[in-house]
C-alpha atoms as a PDB file:
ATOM      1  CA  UNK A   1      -1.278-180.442  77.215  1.00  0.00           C
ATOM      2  CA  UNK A   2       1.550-178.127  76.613  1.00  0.00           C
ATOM      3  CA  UNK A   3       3.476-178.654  73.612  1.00  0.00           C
ATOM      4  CA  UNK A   4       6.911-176.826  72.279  1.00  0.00           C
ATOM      5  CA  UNK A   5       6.834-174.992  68.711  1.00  0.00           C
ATOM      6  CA  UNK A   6       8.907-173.300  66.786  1.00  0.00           C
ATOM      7  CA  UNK A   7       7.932-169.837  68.095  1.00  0.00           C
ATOM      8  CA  UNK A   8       7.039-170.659  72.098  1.00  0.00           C
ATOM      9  CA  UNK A   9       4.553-173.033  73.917  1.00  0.00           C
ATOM     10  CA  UNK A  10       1.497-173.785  73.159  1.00  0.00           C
ATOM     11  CA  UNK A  11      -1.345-175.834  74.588  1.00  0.00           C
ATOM     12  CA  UNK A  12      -3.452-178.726  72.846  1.00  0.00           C
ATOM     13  CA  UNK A  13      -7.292-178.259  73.428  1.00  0.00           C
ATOM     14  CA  UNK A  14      -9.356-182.298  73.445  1.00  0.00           C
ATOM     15  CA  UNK A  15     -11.331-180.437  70.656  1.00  0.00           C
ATOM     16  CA  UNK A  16      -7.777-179.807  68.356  1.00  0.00           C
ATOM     17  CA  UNK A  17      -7.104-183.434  68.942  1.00  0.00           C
ATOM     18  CA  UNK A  18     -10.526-184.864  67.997  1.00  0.00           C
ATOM     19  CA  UNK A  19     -10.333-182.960  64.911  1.00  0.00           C
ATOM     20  CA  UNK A  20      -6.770-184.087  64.076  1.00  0.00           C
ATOM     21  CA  UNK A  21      -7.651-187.569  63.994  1.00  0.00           C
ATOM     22  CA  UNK A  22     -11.492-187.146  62.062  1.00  0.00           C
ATOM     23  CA  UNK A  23      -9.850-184.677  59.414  1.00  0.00           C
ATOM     24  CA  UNK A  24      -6.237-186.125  58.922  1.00  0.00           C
ATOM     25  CA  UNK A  25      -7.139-190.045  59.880  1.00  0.00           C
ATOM     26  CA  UNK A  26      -3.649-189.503  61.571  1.00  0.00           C
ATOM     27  CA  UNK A  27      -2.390-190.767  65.298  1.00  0.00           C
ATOM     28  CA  UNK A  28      -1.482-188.596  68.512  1.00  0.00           C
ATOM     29  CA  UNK A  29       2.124-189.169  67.940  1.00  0.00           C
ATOM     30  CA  UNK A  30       2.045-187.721  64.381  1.00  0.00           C
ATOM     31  CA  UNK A  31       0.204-184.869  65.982  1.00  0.00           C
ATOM     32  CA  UNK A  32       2.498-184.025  68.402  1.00  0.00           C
ATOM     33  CA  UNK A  33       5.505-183.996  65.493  1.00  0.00           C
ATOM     34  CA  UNK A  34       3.536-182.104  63.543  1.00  0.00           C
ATOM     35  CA  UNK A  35       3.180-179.321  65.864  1.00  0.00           C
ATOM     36  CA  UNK A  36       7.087-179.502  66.614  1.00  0.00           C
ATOM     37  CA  UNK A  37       7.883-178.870  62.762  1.00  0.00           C
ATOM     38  CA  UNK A  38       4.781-176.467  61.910  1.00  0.00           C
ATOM     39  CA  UNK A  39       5.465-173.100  60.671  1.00  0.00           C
ATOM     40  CA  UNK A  40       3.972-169.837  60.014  1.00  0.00           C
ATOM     41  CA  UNK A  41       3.164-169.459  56.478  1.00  0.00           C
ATOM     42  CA  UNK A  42       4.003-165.997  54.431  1.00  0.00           C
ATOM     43  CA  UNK A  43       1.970-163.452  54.544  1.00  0.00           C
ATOM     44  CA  UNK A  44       1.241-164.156  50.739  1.00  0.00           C
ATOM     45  CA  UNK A  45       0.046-167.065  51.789  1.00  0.00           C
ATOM     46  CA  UNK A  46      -2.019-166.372  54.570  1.00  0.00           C
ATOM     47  CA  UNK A  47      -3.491-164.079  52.405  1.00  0.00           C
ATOM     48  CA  UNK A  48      -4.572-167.019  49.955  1.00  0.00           C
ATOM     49  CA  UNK A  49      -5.706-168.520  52.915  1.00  0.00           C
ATOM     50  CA  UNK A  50      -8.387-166.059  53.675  1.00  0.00           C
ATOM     51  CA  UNK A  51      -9.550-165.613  50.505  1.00  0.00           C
ATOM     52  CA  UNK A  52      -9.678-169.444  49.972  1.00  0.00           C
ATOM     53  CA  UNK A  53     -11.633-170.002  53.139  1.00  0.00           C
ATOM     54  CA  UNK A  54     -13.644-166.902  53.947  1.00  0.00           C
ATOM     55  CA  UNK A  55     -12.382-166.857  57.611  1.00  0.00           C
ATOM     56  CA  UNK A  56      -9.700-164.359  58.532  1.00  0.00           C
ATOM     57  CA  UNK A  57      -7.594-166.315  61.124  1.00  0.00           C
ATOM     58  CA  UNK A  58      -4.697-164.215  63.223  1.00  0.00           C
ATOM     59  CA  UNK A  59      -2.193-167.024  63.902  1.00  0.00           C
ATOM     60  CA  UNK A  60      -1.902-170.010  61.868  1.00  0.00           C
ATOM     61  CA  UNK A  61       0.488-173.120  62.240  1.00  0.00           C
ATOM     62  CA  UNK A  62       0.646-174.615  59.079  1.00  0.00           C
ATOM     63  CA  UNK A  63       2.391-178.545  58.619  1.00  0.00           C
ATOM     64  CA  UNK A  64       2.573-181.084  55.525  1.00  0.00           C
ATOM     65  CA  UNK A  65      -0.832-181.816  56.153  1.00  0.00           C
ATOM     66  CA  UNK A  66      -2.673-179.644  58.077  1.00  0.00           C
ATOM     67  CA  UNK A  67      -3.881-176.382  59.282  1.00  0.00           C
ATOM     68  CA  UNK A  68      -3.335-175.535  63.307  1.00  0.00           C
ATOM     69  CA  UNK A  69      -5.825-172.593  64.293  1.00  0.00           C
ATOM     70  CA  UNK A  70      -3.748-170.762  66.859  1.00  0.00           C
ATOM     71  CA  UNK A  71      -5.690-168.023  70.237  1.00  0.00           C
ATOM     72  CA  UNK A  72      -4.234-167.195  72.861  1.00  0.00           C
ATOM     73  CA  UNK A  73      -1.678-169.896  72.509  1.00  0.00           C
ATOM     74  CA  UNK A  74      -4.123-172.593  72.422  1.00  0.00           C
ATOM     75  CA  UNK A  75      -4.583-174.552  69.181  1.00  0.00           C
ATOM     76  CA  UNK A  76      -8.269-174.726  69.059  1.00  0.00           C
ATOM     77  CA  UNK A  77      -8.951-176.756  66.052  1.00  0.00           C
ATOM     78  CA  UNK A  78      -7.062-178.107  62.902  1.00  0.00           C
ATOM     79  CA  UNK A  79      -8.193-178.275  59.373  1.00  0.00           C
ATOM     80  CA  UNK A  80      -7.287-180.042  56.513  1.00  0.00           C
ATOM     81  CA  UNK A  81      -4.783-179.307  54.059  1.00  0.00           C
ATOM     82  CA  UNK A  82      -5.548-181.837  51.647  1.00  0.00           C
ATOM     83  CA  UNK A  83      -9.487-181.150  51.277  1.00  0.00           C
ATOM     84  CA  UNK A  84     -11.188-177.523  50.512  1.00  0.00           C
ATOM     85  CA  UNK A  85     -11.077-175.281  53.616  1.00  0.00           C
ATOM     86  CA  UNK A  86     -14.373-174.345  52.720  1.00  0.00           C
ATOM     87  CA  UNK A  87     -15.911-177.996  53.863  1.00  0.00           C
ATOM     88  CA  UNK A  88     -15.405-176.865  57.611  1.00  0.00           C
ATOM     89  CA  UNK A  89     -16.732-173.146  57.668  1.00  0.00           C
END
């Protein structure tokens, strides 16, 4: 599925959405907003983010509650804001 962001199209793996709902407990509709009003965080803050998580991801949508991992402008799976990033490496 094709979805419109902030910064161009991107498309919506099964996997992303599997993950959505088992990490955030959230719906497909709040999914699909989510990904309309993500944004890129800082560079400050993607910084954090790698040294928080021990992964060193390129492109990163970032919403309220979640993490959107971003190649090749396919979201390929979503973490958790709320919980340790740590859980899922």
């Amino acid at each position: 599925m094709v979805l419109l962001t902030r910064y161009g199209e991107v498309r919506l793996s099964r996997h992303a959405i599997l993950r959505w709902r088992q990490r955030t407990g959230r719906n497909y509709p709040q999914l699909v907003e989510a990904i309309a009003t993500a944004k890129r965080p800082s560079k400050q803050q993607l910084r954090r983010i790698n040294k928080a998580s021990g992964w060193q991801p390129r492109r990163i949508l970032e919403c309220d509650c979640a993490y959107f991992l971003i190649i090749n402008h396919n979201i390929v799976t979503v973490y958790d804001k709320t919980r340790r990033i740590e859980r899922y490496v």
